[in-house]
N, C-alpha and C. Protein backbone atom coordinates (compact mmCIF):
# COMPACT_ATOMS: atom_id res chain seq x y z
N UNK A 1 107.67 141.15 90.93
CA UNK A 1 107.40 139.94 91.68
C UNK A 1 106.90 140.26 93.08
N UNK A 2 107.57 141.33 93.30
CA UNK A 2 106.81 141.80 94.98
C UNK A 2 105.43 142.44 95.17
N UNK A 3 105.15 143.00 94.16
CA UNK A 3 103.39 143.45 94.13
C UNK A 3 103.14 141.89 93.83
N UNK A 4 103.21 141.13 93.65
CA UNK A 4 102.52 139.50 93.26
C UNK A 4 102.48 138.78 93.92
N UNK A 5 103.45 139.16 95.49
CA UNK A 5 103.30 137.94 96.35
C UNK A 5 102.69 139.17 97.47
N UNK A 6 102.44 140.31 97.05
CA UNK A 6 101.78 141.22 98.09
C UNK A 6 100.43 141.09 98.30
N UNK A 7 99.94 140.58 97.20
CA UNK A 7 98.68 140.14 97.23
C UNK A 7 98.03 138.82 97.82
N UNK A 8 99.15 138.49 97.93
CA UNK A 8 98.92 136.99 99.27
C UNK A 8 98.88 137.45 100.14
N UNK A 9 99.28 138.63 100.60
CA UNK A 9 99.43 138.93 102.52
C UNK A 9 97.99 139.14 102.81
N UNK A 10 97.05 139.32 102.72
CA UNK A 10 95.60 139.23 103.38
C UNK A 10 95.54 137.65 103.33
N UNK A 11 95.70 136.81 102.68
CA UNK A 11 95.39 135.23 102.72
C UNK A 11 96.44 134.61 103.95
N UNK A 12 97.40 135.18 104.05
CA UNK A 12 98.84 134.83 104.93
C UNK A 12 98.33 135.45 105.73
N UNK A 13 97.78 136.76 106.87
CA UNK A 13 97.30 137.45 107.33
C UNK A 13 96.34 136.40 108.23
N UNK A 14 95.24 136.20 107.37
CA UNK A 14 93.92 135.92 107.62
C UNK A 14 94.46 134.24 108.07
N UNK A 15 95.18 133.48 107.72
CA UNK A 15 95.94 132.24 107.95
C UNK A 15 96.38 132.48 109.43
N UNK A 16 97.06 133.03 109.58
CA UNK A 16 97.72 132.63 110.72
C UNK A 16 97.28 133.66 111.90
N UNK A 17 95.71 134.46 111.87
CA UNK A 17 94.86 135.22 112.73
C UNK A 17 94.34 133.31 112.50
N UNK A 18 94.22 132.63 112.16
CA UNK A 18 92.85 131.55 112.30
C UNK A 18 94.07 130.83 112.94
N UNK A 19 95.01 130.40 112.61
CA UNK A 19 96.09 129.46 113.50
C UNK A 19 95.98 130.01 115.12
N UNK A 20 96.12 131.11 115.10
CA UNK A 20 96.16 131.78 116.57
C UNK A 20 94.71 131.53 117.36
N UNK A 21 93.02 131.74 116.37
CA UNK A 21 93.19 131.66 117.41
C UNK A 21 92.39 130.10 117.80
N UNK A 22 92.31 129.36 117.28
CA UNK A 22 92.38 127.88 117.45
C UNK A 22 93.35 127.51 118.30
N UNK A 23 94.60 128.19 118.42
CA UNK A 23 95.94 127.69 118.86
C UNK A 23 95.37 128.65 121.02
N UNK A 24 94.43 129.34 120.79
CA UNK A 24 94.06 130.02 121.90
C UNK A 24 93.20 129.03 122.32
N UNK A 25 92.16 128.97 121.76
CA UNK A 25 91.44 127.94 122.36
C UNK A 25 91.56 126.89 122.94
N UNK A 26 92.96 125.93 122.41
CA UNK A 26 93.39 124.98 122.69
C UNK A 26 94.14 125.06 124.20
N UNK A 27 94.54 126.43 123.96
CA UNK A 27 95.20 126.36 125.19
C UNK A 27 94.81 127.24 126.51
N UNK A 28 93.40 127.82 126.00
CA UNK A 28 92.47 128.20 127.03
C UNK A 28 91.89 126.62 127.75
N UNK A 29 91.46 125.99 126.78
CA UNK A 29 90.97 124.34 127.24
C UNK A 29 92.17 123.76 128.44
N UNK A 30 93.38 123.74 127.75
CA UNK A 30 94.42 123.17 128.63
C UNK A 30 94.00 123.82 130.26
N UNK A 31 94.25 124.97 129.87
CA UNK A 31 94.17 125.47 131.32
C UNK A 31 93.11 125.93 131.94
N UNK A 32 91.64 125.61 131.43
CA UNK A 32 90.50 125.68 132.55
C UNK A 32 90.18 124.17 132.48
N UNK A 33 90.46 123.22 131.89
CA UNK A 33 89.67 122.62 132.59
C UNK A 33 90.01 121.41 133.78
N UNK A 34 89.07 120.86 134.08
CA UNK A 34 89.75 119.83 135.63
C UNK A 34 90.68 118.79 135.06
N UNK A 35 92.02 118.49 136.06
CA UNK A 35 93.02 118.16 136.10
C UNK A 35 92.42 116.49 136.17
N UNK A 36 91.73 116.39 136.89
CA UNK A 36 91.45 114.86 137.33
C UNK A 36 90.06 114.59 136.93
N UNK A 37 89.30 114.16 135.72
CA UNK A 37 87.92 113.61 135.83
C UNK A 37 87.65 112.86 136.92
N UNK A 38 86.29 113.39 137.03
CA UNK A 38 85.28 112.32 138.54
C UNK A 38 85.14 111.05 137.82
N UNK A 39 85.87 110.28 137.79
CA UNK A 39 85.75 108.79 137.72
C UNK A 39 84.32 108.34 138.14
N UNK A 40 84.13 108.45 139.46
CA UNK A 40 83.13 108.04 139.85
C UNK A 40 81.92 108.26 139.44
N UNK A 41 81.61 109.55 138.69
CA UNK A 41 80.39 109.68 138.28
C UNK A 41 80.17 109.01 136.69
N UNK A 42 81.00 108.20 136.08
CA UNK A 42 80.91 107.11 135.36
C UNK A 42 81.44 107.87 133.70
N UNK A 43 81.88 109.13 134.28
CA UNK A 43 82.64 109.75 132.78
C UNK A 43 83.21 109.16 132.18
N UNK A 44 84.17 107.88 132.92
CA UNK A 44 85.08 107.16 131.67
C UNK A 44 84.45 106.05 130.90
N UNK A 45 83.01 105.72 131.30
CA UNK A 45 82.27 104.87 130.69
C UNK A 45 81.72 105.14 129.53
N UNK A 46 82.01 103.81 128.46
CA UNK A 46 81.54 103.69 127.20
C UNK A 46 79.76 104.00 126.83
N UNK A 47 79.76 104.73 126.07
CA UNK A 47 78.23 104.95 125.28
C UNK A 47 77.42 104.22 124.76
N UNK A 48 76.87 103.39 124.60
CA UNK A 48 76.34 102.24 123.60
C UNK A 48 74.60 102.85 123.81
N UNK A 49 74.60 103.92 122.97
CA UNK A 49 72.87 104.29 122.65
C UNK A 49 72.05 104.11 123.35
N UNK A 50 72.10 104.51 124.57
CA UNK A 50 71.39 104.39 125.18
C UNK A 50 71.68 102.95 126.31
N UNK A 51 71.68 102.40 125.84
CA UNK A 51 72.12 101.13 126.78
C UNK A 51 72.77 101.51 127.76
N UNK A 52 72.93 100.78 128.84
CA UNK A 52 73.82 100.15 130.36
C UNK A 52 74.98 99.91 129.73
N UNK A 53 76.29 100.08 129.34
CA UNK A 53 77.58 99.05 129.05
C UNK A 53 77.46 97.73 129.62
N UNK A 54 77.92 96.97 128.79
CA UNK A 54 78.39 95.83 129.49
C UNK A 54 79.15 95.48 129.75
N UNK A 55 80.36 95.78 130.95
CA UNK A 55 81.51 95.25 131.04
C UNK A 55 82.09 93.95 130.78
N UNK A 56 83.53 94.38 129.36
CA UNK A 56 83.97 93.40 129.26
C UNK A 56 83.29 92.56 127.65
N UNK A 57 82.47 93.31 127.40
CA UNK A 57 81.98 93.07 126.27
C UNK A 57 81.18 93.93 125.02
N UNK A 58 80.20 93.84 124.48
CA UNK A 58 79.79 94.50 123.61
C UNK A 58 78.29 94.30 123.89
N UNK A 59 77.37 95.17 123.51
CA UNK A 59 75.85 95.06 123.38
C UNK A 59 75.38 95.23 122.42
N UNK A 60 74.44 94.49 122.44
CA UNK A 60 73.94 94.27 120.52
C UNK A 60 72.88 95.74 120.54
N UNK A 61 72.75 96.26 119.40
CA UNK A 61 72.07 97.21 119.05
C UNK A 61 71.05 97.31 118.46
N UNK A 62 69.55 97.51 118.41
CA UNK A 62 68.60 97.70 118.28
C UNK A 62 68.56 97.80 116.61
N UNK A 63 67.78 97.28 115.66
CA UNK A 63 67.57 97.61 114.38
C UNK A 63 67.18 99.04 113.93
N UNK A 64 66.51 99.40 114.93
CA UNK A 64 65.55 100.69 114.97
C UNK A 64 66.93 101.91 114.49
N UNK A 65 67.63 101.87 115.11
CA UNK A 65 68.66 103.17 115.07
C UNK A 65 69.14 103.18 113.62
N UNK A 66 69.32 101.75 113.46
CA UNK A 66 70.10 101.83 111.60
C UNK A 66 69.13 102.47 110.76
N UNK A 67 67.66 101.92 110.98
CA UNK A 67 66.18 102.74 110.37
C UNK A 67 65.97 103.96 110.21
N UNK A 68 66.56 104.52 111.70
CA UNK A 68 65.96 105.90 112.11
C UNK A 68 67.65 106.39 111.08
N UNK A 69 68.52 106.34 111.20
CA UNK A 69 69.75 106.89 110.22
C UNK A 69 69.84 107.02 108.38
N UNK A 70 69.01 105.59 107.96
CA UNK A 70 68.97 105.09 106.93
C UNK A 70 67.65 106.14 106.51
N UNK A 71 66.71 106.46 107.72
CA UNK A 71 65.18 107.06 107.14
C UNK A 71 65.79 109.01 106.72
N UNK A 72 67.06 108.98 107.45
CA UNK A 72 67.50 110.99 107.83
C UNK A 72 68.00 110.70 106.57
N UNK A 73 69.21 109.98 106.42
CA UNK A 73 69.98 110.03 104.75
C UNK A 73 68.98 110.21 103.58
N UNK A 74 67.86 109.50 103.53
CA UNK A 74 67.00 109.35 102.69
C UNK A 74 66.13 111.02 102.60
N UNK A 75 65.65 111.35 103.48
CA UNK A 75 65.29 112.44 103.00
C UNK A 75 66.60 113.96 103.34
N UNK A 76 67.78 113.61 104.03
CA UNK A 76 68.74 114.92 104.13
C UNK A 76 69.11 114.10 102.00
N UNK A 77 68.93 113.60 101.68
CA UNK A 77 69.74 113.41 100.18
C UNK A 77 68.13 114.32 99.59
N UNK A 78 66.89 113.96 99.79
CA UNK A 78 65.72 114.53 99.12
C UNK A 78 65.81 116.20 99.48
N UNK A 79 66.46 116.52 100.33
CA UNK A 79 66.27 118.23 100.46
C UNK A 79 67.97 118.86 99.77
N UNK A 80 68.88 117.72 99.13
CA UNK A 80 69.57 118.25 98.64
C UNK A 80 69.41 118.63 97.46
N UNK A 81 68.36 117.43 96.70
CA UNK A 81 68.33 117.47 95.18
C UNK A 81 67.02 118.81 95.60
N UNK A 82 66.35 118.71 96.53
CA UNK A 82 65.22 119.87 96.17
C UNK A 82 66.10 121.65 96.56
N UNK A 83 66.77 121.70 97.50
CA UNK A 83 67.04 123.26 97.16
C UNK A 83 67.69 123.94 95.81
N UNK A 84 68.22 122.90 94.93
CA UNK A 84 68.63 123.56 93.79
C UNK A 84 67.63 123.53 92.56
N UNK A 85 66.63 122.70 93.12
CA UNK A 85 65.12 122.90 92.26
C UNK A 85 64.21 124.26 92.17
N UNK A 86 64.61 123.93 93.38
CA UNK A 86 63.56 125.39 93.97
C UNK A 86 64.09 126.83 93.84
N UNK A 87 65.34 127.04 93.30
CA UNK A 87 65.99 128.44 92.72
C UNK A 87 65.84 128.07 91.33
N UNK A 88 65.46 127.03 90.35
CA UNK A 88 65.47 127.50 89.20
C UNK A 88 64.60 127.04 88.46
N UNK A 89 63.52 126.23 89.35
CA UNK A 89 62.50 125.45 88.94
C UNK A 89 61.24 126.71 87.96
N UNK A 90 61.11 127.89 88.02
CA UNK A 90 60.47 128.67 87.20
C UNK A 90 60.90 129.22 85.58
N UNK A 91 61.95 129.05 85.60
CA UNK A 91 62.45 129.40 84.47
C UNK A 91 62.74 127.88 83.60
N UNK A 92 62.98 126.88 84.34
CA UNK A 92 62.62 125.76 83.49
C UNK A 92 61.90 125.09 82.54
N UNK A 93 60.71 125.40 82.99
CA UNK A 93 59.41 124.49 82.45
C UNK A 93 58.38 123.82 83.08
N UNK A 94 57.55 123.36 82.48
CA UNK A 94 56.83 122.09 83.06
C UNK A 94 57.63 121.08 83.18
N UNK A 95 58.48 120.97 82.33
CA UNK A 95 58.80 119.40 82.73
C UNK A 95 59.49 119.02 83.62
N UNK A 96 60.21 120.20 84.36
CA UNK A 96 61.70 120.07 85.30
C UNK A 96 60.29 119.98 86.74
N UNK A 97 59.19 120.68 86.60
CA UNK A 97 58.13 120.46 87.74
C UNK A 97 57.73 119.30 87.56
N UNK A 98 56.88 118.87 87.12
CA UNK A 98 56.27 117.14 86.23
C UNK A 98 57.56 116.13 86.78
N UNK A 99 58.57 116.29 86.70
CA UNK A 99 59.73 115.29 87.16
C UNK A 99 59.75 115.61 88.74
N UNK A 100 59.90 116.89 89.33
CA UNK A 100 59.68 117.06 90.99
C UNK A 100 58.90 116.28 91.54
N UNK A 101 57.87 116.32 90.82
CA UNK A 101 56.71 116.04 91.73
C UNK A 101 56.39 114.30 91.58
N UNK A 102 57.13 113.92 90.61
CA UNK A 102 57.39 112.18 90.04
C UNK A 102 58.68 111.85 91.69
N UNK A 103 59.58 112.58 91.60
CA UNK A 103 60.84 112.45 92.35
C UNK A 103 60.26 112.64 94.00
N UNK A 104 59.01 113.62 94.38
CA UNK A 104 58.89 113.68 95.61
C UNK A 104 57.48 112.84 95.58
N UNK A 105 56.84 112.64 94.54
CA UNK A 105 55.90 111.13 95.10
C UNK A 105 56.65 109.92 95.64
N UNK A 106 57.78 109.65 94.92
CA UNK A 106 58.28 108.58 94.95
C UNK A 106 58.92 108.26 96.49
N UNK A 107 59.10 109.71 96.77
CA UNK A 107 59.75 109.33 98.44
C UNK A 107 58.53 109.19 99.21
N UNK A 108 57.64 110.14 99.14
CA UNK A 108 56.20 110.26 100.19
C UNK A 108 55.79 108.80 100.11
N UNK A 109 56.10 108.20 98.87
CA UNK A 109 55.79 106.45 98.91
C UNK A 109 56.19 105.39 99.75
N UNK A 110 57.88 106.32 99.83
CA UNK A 110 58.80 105.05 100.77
C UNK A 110 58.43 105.54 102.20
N UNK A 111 58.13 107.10 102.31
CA UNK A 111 57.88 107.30 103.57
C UNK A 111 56.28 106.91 104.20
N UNK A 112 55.42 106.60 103.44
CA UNK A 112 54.04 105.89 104.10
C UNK A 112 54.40 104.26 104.16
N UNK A 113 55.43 103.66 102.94
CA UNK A 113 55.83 102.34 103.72
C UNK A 113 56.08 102.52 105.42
N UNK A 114 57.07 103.15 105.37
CA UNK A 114 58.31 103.63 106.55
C UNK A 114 56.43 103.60 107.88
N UNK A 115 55.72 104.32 107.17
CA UNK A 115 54.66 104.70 108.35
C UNK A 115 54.10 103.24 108.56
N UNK A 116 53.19 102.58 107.12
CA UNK A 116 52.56 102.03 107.37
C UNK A 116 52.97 100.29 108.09
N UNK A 117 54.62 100.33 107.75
CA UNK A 117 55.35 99.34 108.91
C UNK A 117 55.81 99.52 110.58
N UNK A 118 54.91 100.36 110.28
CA UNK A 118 54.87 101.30 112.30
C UNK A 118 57.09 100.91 112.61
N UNK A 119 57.54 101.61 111.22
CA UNK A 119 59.09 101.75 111.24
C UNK A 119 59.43 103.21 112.18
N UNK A 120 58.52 104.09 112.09
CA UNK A 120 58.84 105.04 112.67
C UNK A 120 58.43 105.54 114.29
N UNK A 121 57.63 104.35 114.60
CA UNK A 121 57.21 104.81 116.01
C UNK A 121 58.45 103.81 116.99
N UNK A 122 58.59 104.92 118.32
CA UNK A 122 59.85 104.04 118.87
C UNK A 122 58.70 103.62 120.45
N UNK A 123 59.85 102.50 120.14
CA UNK A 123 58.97 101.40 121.39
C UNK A 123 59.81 101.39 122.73
């Protein structure tokens, strides 16, 4: 039983070298950095994309940003299905190519909509 849990000690090892040194960092942070943020230079102020805050309330947000997020998902999902194409797309066939090239017309389609609704130029 002891050669069997001996073989955990590099995983137990390697565990608690990564606890340490996260547990360093944390407490290198504690102690460099400033005690008091500059208030004044507007650090404790809320983000709203670009916008001014509006104290005391909320600011409505531009359509454009949901576009520009909705347009990255759309093709970060098209370069997921393509890198596992592209390691085995030769030994496949024609047809696993013939379907690529069906699958990446179909986006170059949504992406000349995306153009030809001037969706992608920012104003």
């Amino acid at each position: 039983m002891d050669e069997y849990l001996d073989s955990y000690a590099p995983v137990a090892l390697l565990a608690l070298v990564g606890v340490l040194i996260v547990g360093g960092g944390f407490l290198a942070n504690r102690l460099l950095r400033p005690r008091q943020p500059n208030a004044a230079a507007g650090k404790r102020d809320t983000y709203e994309c670009g916008l001014d805050p509006v104290p005391g309330g909320w600011a409505q947000m531009h359509i454009r940003y949901y576009l520009y997020a909705y347009l990255y998902v759309l093709f970060a999902v098209e370069a997921v299905f393509l890198f596992p194409w592209a390691l085995v797309y030769l030994k496949a066939g024609l047809a696993v190519i013939v379907e690529m090239a069906i699958f990446i017309g179909v986006l170059a389609l949504g992406l000349l909509y995306a153009w030809r609704k001037r969706a992608l130029t920012w104003q």
